[in-house]
N, C-alpha and C. Protein backbone atom coordinates (compact mmCIF):
# COMPACT_ATOMS: atom_id res chain seq x y z
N UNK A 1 -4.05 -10.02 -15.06
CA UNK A 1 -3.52 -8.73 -14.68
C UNK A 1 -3.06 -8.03 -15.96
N UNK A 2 -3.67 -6.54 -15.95
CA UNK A 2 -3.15 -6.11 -17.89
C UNK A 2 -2.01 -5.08 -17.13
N UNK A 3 -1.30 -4.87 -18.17
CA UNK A 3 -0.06 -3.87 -18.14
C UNK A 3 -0.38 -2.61 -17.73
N UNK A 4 0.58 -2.36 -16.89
CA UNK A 4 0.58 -0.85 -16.37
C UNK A 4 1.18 0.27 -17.42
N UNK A 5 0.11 1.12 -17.50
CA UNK A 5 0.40 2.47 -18.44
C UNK A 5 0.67 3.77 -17.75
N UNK A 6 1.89 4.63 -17.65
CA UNK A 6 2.15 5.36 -17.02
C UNK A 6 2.48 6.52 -17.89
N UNK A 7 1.74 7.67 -17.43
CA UNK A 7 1.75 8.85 -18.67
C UNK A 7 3.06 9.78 -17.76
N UNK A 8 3.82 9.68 -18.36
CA UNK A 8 5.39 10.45 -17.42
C UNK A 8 5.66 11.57 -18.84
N UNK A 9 4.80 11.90 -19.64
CA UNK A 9 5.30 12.59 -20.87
C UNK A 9 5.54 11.69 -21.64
N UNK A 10 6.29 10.31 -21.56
CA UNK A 10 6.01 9.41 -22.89
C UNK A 10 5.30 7.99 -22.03
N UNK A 11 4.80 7.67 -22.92
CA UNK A 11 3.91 6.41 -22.82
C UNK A 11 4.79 5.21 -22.41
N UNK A 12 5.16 4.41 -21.22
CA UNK A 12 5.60 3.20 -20.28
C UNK A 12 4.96 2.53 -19.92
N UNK A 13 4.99 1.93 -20.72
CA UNK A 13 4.23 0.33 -19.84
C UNK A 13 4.76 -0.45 -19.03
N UNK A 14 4.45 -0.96 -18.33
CA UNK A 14 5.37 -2.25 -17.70
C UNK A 14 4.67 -2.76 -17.21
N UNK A 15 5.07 -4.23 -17.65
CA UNK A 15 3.99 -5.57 -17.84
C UNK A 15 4.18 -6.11 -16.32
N UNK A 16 3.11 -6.88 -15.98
CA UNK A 16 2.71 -6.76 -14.71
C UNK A 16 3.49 -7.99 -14.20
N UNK A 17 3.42 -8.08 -13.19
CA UNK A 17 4.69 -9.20 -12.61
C UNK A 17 3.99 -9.77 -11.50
N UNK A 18 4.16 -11.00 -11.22
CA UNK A 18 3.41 -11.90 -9.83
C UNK A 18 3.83 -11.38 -8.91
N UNK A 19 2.94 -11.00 -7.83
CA UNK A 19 3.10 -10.66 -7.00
C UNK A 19 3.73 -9.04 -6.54
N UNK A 20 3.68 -8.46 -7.32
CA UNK A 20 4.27 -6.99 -7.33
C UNK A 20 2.80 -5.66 -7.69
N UNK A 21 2.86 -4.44 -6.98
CA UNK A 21 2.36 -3.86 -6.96
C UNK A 21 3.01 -2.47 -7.79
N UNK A 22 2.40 -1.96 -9.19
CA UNK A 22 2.84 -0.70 -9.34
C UNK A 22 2.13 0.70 -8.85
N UNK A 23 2.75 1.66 -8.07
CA UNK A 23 1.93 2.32 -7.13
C UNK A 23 3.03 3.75 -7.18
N UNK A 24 2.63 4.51 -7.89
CA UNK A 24 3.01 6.29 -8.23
C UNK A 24 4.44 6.07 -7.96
N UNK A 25 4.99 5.53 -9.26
CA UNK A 25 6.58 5.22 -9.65
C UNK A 25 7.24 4.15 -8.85
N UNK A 26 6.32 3.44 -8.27
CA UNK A 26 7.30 2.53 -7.47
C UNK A 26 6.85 1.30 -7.52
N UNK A 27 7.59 0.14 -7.69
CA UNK A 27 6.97 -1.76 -7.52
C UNK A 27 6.58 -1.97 -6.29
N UNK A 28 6.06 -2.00 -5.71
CA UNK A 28 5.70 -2.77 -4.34
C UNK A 28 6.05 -4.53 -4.31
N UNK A 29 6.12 -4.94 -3.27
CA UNK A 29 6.22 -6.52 -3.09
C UNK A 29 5.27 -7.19 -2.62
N UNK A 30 4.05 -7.56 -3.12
CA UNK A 30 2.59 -7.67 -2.31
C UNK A 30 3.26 -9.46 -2.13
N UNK A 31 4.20 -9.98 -1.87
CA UNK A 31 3.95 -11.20 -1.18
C UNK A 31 3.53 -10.97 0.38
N UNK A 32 3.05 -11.84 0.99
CA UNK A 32 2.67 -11.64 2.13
C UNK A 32 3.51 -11.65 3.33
N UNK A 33 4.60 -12.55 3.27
CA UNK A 33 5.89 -12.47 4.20
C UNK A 33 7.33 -11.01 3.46
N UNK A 34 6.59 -10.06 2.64
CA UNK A 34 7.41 -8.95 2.04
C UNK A 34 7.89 -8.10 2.98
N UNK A 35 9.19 -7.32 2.78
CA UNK A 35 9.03 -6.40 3.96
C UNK A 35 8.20 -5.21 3.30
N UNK A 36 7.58 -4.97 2.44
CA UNK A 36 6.68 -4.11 1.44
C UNK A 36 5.07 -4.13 2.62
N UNK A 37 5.07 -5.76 3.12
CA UNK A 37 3.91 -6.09 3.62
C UNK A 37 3.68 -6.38 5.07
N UNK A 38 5.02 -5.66 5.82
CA UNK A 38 5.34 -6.33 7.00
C UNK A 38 4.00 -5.77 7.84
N UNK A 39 3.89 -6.82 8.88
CA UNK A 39 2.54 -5.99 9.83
C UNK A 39 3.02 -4.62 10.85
N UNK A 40 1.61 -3.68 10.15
CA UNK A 40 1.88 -2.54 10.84
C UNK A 40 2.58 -1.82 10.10
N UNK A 41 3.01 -2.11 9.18
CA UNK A 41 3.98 -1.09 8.28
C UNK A 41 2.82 -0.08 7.66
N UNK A 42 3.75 0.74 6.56
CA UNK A 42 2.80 1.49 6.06
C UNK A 42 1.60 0.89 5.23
N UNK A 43 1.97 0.09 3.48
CA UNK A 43 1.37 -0.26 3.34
C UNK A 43 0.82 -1.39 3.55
N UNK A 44 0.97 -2.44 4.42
CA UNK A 44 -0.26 -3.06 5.73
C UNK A 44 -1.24 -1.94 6.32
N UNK A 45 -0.85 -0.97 6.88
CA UNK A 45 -2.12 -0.18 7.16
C UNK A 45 -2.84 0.41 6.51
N UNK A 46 -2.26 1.12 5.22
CA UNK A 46 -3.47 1.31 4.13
C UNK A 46 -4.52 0.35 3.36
N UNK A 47 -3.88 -0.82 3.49
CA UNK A 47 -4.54 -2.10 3.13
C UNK A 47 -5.49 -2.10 4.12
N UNK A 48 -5.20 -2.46 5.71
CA UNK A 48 -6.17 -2.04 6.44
C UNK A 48 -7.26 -1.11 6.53
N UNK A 49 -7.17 0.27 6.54
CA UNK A 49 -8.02 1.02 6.17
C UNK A 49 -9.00 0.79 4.98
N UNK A 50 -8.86 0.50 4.31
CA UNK A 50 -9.13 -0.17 2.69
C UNK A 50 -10.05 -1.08 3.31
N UNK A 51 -9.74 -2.05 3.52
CA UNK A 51 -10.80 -3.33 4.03
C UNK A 51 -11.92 -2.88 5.20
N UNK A 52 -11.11 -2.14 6.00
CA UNK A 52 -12.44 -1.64 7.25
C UNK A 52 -13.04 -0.47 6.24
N UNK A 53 -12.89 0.24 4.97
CA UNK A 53 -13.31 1.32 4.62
C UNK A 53 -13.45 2.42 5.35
N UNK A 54 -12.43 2.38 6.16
CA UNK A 54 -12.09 3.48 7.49
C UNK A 54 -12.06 4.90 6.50
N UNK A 55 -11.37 5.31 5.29
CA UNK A 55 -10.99 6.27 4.63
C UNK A 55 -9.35 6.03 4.41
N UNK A 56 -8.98 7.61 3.84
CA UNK A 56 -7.55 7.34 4.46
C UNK A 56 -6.98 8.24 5.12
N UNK A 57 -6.18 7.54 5.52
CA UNK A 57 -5.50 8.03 7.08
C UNK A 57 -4.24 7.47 7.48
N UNK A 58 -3.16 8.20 6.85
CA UNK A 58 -1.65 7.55 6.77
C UNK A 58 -1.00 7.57 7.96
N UNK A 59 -0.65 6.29 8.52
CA UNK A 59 0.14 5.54 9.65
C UNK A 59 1.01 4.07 9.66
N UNK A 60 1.69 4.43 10.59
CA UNK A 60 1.94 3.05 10.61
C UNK A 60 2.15 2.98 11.75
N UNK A 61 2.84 1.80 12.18
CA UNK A 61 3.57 1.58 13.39
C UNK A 61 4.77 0.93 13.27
N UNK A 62 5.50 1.24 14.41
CA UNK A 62 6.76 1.06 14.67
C UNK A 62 7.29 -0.75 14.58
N UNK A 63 6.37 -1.42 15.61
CA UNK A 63 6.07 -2.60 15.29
C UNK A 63 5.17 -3.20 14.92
N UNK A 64 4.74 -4.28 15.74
CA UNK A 64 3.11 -4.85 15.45
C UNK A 64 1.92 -3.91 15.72
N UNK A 65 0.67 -4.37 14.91
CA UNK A 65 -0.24 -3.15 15.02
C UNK A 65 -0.90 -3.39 16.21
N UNK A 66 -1.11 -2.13 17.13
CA UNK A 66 -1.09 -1.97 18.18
C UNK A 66 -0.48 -2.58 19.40
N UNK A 67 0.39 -2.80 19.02
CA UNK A 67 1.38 -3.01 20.43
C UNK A 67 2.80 -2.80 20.02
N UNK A 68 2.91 -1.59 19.36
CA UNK A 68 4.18 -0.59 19.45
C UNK A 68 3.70 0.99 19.38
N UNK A 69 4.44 1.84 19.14
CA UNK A 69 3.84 3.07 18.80
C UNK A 69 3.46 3.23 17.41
N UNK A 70 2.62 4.04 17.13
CA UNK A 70 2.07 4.67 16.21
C UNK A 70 2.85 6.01 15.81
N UNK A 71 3.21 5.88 14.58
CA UNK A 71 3.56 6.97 13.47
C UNK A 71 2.34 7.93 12.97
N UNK A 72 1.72 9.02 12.59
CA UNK A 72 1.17 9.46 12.30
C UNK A 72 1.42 10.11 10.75
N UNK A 73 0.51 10.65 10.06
CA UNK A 73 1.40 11.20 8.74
C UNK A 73 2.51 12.53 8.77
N UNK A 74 2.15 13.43 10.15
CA UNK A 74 3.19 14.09 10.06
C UNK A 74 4.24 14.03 10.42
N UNK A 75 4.40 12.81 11.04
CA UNK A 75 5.83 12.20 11.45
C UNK A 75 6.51 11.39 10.46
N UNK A 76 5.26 11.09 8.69
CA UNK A 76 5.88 9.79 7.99
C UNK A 76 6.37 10.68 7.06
N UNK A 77 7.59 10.28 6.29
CA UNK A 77 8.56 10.69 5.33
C UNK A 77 7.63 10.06 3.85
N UNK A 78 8.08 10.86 2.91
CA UNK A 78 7.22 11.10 1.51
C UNK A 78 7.13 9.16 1.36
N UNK A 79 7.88 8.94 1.40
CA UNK A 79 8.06 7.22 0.65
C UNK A 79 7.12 6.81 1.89
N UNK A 80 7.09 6.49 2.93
CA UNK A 80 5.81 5.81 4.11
C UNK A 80 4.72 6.36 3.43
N UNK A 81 4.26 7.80 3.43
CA UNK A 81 2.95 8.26 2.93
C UNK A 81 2.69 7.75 1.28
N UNK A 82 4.12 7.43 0.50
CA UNK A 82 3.36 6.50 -0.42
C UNK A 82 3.18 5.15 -0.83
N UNK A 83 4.12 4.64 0.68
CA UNK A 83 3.73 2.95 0.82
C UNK A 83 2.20 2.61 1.22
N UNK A 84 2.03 3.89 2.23
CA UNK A 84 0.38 3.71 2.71
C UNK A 84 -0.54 3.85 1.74
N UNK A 85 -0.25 4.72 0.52
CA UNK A 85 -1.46 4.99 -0.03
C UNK A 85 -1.20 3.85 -1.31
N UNK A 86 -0.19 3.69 -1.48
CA UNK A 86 0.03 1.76 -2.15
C UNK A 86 -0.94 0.92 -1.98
N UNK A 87 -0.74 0.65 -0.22
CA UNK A 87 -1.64 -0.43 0.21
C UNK A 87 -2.56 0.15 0.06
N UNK A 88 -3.47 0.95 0.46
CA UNK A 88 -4.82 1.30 0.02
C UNK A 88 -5.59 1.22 -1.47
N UNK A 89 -4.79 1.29 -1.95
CA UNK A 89 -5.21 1.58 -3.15
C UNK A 89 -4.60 -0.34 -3.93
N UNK A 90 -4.04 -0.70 -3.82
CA UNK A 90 -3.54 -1.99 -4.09
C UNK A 90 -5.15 -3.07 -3.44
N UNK A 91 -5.29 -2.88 -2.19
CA UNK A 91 -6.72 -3.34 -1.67
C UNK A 91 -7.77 -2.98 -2.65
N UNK A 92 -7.95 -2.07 -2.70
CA UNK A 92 -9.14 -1.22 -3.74
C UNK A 92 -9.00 -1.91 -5.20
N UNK A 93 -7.81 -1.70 -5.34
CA UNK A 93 -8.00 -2.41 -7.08
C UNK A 93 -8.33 -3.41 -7.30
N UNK A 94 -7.02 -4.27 -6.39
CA UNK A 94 -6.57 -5.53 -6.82
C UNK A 94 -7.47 -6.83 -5.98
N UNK A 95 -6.97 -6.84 -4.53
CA UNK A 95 -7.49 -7.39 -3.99
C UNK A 95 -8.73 -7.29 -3.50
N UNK A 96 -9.58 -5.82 -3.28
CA UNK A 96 -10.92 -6.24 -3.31
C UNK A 96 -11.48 -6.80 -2.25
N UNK A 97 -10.91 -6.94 -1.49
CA UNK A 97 -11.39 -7.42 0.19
C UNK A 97 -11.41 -6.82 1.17
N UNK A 98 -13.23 -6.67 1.50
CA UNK A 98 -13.49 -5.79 2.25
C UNK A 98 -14.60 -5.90 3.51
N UNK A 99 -14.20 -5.65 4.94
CA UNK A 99 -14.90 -5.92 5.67
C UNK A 99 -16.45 -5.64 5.22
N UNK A 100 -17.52 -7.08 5.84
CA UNK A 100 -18.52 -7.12 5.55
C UNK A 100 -19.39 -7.00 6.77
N UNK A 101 -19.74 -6.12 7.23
CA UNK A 101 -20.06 -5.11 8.37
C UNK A 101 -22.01 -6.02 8.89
């Protein structure tokens, strides 16, 4: 994993850490029991989308996926819409696992 370079006006790196996701100013917790990763959360469902290559399409749910309600993006607050696009993009980079249709 190489160091994250972040152009904020001066040049930040920050060296990459097990198990952590850097994602538009924020660490994520990509362990799998994280609440970063809980099921149905935000970014769990962008991860999802990501793997089905659905597109994106920011949601979550309230609880487990599909059997609580569904959040939509105009109901999700700035930080959900950028936990979702975390996981999406965390799938895409990092992990790379993607339904094989």
């Amino acid at each position: 994993m190489s160091p994250i370079i972040e152009d904020d006006g001066f040049i930040t790196v920050h060296p990459p850490i097990e198990g952590t996701y850097y994602y538009g100013g924020k660490l994520y917790d990509t362990n799998i029991d994280s609440r970063d990763r809980r099921h149905g959360g935000p970014f769990d469902r962008g991860m999802a989308d990501s793997y089905y290559r659905s597109g994106r399409d920011p949601h979550f749910y309230v609880g487990n996926t599909g059997t609580s309600d569904i959040v939509n993006e105009a109901q999700m607050s700035e930080e959900e819409i950028d936990a979702y696009h975390a996981g999406y993009s965390y799938n895409q980079n990092v992990e790379q696992d993607f339904k094989e249709w």
